[in-house]
C-alpha atoms as a PDB file:
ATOM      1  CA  UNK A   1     142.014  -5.355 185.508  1.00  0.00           C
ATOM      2  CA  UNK A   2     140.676  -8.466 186.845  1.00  0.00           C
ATOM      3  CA  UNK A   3     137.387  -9.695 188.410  1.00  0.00           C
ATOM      4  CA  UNK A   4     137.023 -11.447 191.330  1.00  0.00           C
ATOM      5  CA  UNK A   5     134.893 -14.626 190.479  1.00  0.00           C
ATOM      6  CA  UNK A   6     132.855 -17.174 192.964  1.00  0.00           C
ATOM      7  CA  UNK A   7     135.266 -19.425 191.066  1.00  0.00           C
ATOM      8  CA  UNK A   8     138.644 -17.770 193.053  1.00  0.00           C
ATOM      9  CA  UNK A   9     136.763 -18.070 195.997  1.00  0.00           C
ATOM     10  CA  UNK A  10     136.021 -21.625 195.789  1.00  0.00           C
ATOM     11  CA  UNK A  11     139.706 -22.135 195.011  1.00  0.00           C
ATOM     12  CA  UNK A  12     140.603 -19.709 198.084  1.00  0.00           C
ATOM     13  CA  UNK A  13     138.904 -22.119 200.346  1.00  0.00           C
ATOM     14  CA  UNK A  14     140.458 -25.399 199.036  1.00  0.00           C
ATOM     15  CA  UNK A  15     144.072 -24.354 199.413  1.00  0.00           C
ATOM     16  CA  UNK A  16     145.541 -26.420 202.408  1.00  0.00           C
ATOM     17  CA  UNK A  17     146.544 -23.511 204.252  1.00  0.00           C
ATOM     18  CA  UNK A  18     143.052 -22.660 204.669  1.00  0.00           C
ATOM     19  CA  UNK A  19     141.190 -25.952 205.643  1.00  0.00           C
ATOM     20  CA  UNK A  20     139.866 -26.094 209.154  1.00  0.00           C
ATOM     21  CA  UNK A  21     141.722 -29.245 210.906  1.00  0.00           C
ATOM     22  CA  UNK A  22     139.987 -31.846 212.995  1.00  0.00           C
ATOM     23  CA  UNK A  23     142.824 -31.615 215.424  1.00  0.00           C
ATOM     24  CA  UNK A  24     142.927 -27.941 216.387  1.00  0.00           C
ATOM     25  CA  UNK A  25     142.434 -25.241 218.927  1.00  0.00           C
ATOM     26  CA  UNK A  26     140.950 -21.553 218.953  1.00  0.00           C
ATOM     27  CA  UNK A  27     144.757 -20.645 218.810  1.00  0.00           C
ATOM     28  CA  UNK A  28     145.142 -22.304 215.523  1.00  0.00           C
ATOM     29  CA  UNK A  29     143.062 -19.653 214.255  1.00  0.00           C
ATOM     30  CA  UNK A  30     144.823 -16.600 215.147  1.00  0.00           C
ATOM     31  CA  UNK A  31     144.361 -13.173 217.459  1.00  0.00           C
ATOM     32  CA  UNK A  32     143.064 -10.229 216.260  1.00  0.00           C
ATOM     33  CA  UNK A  33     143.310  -6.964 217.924  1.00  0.00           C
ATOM     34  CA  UNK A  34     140.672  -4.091 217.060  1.00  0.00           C
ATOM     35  CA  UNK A  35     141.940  -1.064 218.335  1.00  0.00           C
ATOM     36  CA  UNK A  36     138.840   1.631 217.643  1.00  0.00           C
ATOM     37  CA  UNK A  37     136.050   3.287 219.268  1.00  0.00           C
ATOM     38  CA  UNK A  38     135.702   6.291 221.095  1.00  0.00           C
ATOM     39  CA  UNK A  39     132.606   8.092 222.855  1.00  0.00           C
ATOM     40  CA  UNK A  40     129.795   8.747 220.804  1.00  0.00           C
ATOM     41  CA  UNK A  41     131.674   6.057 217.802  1.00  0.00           C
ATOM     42  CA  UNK A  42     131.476   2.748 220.035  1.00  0.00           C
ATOM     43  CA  UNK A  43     129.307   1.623 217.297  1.00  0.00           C
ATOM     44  CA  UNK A  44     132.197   1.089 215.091  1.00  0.00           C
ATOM     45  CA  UNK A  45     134.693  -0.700 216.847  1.00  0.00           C
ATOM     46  CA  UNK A  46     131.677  -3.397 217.930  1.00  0.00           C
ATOM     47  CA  UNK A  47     131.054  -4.106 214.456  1.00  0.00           C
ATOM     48  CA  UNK A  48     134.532  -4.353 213.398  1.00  0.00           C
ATOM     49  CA  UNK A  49     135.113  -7.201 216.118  1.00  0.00           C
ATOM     50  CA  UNK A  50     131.908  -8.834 215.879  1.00  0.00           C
ATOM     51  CA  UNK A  51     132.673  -9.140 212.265  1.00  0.00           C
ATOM     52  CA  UNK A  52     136.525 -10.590 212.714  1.00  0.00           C
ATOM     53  CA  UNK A  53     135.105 -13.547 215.002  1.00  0.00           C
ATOM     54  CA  UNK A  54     132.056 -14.085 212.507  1.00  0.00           C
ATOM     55  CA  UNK A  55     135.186 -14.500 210.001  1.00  0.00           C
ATOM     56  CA  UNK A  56     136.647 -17.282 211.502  1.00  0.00           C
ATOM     57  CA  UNK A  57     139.100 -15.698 213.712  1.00  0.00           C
ATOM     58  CA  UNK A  58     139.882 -17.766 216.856  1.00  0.00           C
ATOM     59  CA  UNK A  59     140.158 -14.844 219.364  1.00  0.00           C
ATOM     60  CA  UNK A  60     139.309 -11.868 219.029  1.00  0.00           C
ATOM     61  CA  UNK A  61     140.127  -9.144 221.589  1.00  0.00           C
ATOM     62  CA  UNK A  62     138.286  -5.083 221.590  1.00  0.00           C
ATOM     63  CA  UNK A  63     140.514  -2.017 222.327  1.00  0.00           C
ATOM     64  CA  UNK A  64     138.358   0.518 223.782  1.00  0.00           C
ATOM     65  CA  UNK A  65     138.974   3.674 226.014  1.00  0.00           C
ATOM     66  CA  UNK A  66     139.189   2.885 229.071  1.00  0.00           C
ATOM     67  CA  UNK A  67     136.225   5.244 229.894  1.00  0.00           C
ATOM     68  CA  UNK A  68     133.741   3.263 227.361  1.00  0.00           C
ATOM     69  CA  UNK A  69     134.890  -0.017 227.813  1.00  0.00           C
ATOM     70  CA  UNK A  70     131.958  -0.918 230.283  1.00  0.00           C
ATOM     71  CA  UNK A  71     129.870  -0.424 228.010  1.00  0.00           C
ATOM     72  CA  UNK A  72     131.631  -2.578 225.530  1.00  0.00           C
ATOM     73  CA  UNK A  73     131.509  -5.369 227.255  1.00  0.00           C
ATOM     74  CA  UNK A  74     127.220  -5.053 226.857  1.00  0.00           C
ATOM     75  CA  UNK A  75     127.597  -5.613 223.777  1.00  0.00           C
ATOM     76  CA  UNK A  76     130.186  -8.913 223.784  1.00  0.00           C
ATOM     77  CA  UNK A  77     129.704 -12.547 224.823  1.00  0.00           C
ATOM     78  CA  UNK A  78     132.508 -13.784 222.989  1.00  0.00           C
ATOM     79  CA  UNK A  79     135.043 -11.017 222.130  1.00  0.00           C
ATOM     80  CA  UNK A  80     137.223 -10.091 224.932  1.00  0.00           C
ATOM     81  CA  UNK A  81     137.345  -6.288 225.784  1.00  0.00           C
ATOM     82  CA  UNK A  82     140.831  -4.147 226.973  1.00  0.00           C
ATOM     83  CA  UNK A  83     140.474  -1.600 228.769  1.00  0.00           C
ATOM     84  CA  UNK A  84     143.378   1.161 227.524  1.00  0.00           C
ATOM     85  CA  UNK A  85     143.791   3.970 229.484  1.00  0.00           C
ATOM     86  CA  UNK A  86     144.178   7.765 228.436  1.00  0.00           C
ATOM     87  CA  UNK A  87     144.111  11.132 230.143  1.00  0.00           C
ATOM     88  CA  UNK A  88     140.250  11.925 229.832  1.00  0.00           C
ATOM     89  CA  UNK A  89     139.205   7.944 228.824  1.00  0.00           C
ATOM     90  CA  UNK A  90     137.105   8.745 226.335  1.00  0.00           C
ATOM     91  CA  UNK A  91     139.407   8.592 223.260  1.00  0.00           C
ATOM     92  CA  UNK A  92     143.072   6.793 222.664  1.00  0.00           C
ATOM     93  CA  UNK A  93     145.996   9.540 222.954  1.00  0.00           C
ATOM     94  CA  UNK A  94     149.976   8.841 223.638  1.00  0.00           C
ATOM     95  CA  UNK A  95     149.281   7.060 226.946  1.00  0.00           C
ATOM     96  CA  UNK A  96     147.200   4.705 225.661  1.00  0.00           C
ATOM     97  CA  UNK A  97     149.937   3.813 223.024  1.00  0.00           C
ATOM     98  CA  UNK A  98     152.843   2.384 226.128  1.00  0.00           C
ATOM     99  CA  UNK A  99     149.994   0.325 227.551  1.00  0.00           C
ATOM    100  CA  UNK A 100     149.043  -1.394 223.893  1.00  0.00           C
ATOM    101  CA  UNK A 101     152.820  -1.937 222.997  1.00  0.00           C
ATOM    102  CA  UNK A 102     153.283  -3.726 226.511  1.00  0.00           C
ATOM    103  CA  UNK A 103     150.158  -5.380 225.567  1.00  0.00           C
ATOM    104  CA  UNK A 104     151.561  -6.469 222.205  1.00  0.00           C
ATOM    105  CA  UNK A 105     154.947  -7.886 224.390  1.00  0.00           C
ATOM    106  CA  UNK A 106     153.044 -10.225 226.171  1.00  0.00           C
ATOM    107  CA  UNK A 107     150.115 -11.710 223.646  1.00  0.00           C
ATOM    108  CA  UNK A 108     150.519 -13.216 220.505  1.00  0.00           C
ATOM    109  CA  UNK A 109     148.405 -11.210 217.762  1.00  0.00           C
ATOM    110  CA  UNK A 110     148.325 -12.032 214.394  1.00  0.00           C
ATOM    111  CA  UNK A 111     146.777  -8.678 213.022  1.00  0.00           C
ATOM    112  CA  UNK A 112     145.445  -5.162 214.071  1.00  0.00           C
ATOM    113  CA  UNK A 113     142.047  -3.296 213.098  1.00  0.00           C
ATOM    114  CA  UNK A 114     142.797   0.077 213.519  1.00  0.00           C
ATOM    115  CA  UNK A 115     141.028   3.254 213.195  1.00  0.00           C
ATOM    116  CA  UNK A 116     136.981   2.442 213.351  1.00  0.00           C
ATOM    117  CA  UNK A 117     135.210   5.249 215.317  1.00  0.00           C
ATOM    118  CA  UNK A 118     138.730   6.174 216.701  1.00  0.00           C
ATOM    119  CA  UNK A 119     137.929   9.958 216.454  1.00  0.00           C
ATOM    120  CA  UNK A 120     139.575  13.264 215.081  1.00  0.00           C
ATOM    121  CA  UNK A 121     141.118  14.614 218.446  1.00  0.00           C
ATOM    122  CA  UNK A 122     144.055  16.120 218.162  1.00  0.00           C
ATOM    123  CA  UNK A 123     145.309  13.418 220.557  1.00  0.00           C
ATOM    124  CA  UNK A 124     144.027  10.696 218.767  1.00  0.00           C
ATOM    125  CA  UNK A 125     145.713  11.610 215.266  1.00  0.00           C
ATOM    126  CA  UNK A 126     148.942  11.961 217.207  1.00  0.00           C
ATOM    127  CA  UNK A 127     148.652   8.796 218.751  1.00  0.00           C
ATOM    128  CA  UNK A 128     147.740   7.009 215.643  1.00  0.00           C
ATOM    129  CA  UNK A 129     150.868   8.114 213.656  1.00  0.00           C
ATOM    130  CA  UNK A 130     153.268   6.804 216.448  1.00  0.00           C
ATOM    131  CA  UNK A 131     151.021   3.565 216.507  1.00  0.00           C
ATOM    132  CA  UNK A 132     151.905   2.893 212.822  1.00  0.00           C
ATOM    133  CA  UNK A 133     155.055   3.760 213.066  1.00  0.00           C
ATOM    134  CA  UNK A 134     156.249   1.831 216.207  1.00  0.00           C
ATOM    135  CA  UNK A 135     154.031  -1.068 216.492  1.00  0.00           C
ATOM    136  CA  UNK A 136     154.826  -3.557 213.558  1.00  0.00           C
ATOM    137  CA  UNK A 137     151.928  -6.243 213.769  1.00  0.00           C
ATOM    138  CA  UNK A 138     150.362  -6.969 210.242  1.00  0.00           C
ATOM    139  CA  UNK A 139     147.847  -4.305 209.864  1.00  0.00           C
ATOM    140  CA  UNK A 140     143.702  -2.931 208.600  1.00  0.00           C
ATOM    141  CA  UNK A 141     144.165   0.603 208.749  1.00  0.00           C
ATOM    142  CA  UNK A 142     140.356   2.122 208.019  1.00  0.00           C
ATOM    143  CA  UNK A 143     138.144   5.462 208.731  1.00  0.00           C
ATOM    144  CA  UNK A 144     139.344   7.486 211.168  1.00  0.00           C
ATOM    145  CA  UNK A 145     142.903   6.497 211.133  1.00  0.00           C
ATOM    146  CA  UNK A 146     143.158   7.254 207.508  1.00  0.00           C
ATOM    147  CA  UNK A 147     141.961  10.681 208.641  1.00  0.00           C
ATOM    148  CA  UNK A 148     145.003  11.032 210.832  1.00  0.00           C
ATOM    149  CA  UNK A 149     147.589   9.998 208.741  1.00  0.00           C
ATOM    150  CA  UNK A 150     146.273  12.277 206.172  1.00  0.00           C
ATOM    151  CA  UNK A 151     148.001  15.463 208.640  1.00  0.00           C
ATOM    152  CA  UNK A 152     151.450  13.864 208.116  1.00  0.00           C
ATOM    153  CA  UNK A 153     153.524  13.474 205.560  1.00  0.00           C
ATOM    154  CA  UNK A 154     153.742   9.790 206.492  1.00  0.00           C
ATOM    155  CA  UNK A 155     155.727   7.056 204.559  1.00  0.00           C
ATOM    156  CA  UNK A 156     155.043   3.437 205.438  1.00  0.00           C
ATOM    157  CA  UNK A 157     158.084   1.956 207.485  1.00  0.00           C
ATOM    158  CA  UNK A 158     155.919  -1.570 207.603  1.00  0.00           C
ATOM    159  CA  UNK A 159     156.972  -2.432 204.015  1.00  0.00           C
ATOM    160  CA  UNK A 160     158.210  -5.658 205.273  1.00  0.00           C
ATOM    161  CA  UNK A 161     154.680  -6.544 206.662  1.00  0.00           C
ATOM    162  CA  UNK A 162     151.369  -6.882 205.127  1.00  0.00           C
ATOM    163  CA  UNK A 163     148.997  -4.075 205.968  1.00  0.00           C
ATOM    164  CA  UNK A 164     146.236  -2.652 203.872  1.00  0.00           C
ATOM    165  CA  UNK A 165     144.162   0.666 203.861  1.00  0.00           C
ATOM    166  CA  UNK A 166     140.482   0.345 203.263  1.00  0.00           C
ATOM    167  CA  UNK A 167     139.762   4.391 202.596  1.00  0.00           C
ATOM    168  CA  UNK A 168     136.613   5.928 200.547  1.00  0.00           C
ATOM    169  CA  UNK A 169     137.211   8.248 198.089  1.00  0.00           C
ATOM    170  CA  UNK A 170     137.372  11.127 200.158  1.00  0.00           C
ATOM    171  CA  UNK A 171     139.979   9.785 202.624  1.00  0.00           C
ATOM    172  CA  UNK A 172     142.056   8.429 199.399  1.00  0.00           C
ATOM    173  CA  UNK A 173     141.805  11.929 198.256  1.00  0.00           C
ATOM    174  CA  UNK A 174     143.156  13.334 201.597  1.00  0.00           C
ATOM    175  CA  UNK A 175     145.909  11.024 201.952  1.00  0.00           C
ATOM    176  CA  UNK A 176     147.112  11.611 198.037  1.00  0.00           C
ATOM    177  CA  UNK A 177     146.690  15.433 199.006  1.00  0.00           C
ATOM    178  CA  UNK A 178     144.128  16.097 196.084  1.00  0.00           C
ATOM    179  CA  UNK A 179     141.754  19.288 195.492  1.00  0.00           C
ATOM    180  CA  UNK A 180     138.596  17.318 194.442  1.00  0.00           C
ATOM    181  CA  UNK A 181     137.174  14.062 195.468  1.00  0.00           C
ATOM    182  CA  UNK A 182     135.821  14.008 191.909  1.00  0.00           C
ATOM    183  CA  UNK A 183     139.899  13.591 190.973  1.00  0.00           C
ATOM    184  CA  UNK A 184     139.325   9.876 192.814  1.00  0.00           C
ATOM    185  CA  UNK A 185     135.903   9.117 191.242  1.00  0.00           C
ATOM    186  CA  UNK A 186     136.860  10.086 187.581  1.00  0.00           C
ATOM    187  CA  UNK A 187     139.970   7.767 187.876  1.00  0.00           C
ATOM    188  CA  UNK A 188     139.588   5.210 190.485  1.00  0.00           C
ATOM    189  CA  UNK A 189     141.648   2.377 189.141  1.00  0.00           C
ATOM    190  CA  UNK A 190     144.708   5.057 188.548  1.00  0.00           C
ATOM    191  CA  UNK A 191     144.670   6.540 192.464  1.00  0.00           C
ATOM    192  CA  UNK A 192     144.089   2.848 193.879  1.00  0.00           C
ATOM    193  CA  UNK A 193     146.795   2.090 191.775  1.00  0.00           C
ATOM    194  CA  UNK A 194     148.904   5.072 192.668  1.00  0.00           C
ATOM    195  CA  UNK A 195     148.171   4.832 196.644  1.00  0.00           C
ATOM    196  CA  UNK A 196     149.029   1.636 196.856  1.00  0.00           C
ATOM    197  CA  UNK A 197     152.674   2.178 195.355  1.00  0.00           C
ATOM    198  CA  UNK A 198     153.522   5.288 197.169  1.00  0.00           C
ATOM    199  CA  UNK A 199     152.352   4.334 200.707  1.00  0.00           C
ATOM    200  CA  UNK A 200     153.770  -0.218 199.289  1.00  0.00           C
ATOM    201  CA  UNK A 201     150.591  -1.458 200.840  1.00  0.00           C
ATOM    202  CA  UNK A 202     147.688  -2.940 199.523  1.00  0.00           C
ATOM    203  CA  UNK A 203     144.774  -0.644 198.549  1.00  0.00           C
ATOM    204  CA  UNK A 204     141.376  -1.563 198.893  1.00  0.00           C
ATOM    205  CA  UNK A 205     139.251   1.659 197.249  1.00  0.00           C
ATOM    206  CA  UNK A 206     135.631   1.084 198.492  1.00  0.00           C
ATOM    207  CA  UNK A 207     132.530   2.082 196.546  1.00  0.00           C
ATOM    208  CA  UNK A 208     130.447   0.762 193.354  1.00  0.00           C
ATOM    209  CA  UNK A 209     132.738  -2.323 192.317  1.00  0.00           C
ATOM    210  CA  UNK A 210     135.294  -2.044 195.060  1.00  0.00           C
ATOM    211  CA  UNK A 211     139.121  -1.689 193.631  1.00  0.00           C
ATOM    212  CA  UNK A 212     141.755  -3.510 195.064  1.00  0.00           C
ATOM    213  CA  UNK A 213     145.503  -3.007 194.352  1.00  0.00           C
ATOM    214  CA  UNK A 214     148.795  -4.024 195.640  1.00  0.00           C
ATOM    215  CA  UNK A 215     150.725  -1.326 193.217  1.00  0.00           C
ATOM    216  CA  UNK A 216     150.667  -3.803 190.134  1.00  0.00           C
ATOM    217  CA  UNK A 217     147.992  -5.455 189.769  1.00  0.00           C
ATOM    218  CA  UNK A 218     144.576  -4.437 189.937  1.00  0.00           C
ATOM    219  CA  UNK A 219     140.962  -6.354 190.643  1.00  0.00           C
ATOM    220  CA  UNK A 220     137.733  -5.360 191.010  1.00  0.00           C
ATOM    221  CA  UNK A 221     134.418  -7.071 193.223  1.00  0.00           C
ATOM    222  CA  UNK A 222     131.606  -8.001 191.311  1.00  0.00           C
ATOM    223  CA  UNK A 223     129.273  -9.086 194.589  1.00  0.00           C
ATOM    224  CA  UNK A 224     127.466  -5.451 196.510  1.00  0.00           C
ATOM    225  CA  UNK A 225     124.861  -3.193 196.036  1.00  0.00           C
ATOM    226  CA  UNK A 226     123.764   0.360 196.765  1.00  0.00           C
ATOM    227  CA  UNK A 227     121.916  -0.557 199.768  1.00  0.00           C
ATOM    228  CA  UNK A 228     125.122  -1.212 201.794  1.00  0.00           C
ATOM    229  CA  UNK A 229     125.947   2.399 201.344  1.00  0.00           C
ATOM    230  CA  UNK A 230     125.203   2.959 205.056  1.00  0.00           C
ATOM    231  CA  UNK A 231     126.968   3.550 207.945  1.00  0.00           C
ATOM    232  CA  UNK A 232     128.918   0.601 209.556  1.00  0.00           C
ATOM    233  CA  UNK A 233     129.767  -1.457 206.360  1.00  0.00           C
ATOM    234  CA  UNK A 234     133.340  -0.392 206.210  1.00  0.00           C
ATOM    235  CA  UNK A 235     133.782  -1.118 209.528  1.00  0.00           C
ATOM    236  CA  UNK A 236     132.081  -4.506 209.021  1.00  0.00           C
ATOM    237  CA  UNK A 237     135.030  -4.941 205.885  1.00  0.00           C
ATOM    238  CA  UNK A 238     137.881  -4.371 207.912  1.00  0.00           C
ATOM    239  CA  UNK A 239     136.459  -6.964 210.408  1.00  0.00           C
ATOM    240  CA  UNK A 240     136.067  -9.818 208.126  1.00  0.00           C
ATOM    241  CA  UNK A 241     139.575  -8.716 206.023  1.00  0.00           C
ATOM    242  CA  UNK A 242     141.280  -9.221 209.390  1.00  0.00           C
ATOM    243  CA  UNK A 243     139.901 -12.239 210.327  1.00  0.00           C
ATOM    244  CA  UNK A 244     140.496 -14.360 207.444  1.00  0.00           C
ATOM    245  CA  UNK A 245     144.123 -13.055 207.572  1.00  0.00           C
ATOM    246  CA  UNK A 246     144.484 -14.151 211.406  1.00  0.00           C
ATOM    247  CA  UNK A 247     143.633 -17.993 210.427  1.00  0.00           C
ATOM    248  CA  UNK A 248     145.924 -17.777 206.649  1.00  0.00           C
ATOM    249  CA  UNK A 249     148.752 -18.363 208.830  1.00  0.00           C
ATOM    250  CA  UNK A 250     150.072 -14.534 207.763  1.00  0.00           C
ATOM    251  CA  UNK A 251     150.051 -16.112 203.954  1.00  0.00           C
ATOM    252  CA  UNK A 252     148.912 -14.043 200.677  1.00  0.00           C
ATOM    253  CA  UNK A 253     147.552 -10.769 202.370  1.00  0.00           C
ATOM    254  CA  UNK A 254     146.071  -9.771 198.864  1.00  0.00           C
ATOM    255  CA  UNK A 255     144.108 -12.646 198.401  1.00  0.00           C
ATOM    256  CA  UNK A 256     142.457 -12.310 201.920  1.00  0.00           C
ATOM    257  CA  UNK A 257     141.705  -8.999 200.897  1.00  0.00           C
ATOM    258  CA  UNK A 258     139.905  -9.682 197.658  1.00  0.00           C
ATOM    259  CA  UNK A 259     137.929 -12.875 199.585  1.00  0.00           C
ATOM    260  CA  UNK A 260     136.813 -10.675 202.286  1.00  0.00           C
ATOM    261  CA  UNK A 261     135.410  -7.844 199.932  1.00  0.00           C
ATOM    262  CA  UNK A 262     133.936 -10.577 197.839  1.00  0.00           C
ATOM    263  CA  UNK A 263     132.121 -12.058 200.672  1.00  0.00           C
ATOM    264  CA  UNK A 264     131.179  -8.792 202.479  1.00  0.00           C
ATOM    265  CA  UNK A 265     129.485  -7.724 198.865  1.00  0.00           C
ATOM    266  CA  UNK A 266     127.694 -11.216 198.628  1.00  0.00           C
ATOM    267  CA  UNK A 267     126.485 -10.747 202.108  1.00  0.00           C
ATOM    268  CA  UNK A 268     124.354  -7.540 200.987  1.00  0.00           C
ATOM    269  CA  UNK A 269     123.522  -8.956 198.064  1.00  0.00           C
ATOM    270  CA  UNK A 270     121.834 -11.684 200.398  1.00  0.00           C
ATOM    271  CA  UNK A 271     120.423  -9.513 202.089  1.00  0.00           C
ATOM    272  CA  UNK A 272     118.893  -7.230 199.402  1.00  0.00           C
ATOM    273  CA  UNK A 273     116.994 -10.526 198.009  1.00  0.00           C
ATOM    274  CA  UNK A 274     115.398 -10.688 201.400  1.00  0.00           C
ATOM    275  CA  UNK A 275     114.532  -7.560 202.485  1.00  0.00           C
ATOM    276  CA  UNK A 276     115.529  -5.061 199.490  1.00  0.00           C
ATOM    277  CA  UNK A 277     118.309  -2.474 199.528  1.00  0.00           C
ATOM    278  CA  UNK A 278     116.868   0.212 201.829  1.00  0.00           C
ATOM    279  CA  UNK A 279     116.863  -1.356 204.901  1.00  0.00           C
ATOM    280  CA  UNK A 280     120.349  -2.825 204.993  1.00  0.00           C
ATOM    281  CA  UNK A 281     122.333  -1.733 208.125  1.00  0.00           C
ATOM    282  CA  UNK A 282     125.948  -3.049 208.994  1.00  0.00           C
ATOM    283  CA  UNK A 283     125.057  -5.347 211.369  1.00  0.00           C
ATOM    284  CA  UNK A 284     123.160  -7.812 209.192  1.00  0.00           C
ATOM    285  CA  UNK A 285     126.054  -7.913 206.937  1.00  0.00           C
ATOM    286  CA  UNK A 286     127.487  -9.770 209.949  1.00  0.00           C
ATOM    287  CA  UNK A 287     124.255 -12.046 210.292  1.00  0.00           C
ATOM    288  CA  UNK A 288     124.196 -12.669 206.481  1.00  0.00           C
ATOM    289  CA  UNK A 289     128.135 -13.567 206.616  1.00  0.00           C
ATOM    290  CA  UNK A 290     126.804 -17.135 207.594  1.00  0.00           C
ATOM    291  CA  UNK A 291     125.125 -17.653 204.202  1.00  0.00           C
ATOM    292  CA  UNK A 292     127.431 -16.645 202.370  1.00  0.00           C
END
């Protein structure tokens, strides 16, 4: 197992495939798509945009039903909003999934956020297994959408592409069809390990000293603390993971993943030399992202 160091970092930044050019546009620095939310679970899909564009991303555009997406766009200056429509327009089901592909036909995006306050509907989880299936756009797959894929016995047909899961423990558990959470948290570096080889996508296993494995090797954070054990963070992870990968020009998936967690940790740790642990919430993780 290997650490991830301030010293990788550095390096990370002063690879030319990662410099910021004098002589460049908001295009330059890639799309990403967040498709989350539902009513009651807005929340989730804010901070996972918010997050992407405080990453670095050059556009970033919010997925939303149609019936929230109003009241979306309250909480946006600079993220664009998309309305998708389904049959009650409070949650994505199989219409919504025709209007994103045509969506997908006509604008260039570099990588998808999927599954942040997406919901548990019965609709939803069907539309989320034909999403990963038909739409192949490098992808975050996180929260709820692990929850769905967890009903099927689903095999990656993205192998070509880079996409990564993001699950807790107890979704890992789900989706390797285990009896006891405490199967993941005895073992963590064996299941992170082991999911990312069965599903061939990169794992990122959050918690104390977040794993990360792409089915042979394996590295662990050393930036976080407890107090970002609150509601919103992983949302806040898959944000920043997808917007470093939108301006890497779709180069070493891996290594944007272990940057972002990296950062994400230091950005609480910020934060908990400020104000202490216990009143961390998700949203100054974005804040703090800028001190990092």
């Amino acid at each position: 197992m290997q650490n991830i160091t301030q010293q990788f970092i550095d390096e990370y930044f002063k690879r030319p495939e990662n410099l910021r050019l004098a002589n460049s546009s908001k295009y330059d620095y890639g799309h990403v798509l967040v498709v989350a939310g539902s009513y009651g679970m807005l929340g989730a899909a804010i901070l996972a945009a918010k997050a992407a564009l405080k990453s670095g991303a050059g556009v970033v555009t919010c997925a939303v039903p149609e019936g929230i997406a109003l009241v979306a766009m309250e909480h946006f200056v600079e993220v664009m909003v998309l309305a998708v429509p389904s049959k009650q327009g409070k949650f994505f089901d199989e219409d919504s999934l025709q209007f994103l592909k045509l969506f997908l036909m006509k604008r260039q995006v570099d990588v998808i956020v999927l599954g942040c306050g997406i919901g548990r509907q019965p609709e939803t989880i069907k539309f989320v297994n034909r999403f990963v299936n038909e739409v192949k756009v490098p992808m975050v797959i996180d929260a709820d959408a692990l929850f769905s894929l967890s009903f099927s016995r689903w095999e990656n047909n993205m192998s070509d592409l880079p996409v990564i899961m993001t699950p807790h423990e107890k979704e890992l558990q789900r989706l390797l069809d285990l009896t006891l959470v405490n199967d993941i948290k005895n073992n963590r570096s064996r299941f992170c390990q082991k999911a990312a080889k069965k599903f061939s996508m990169i794992c990122v296993l959050k918690g104390h000293k977040t794993l990360l494995s792409n089915g042979s090797e394996l590295w662990q954070n050393t930036t976080g603390n407890t107090g970002m054990a609150t509601a919103g963070t992983g949302d806040v992870l898959a944000g920043v993971i997808a917007g470093l990968f939108a301006q890497n020009n779709q180069k070493g998936f891996f290594d944007v993943a272990k940057v972002a967690v990296f950062l994400h940790g230091k950005a609480g740790d910020i934060l908990r030399e400020k104000y202490g642990e216990r009143s961390i919430i998700a949203s100054d993780l974005i804040e703090a992202l800028k001190n990092v």
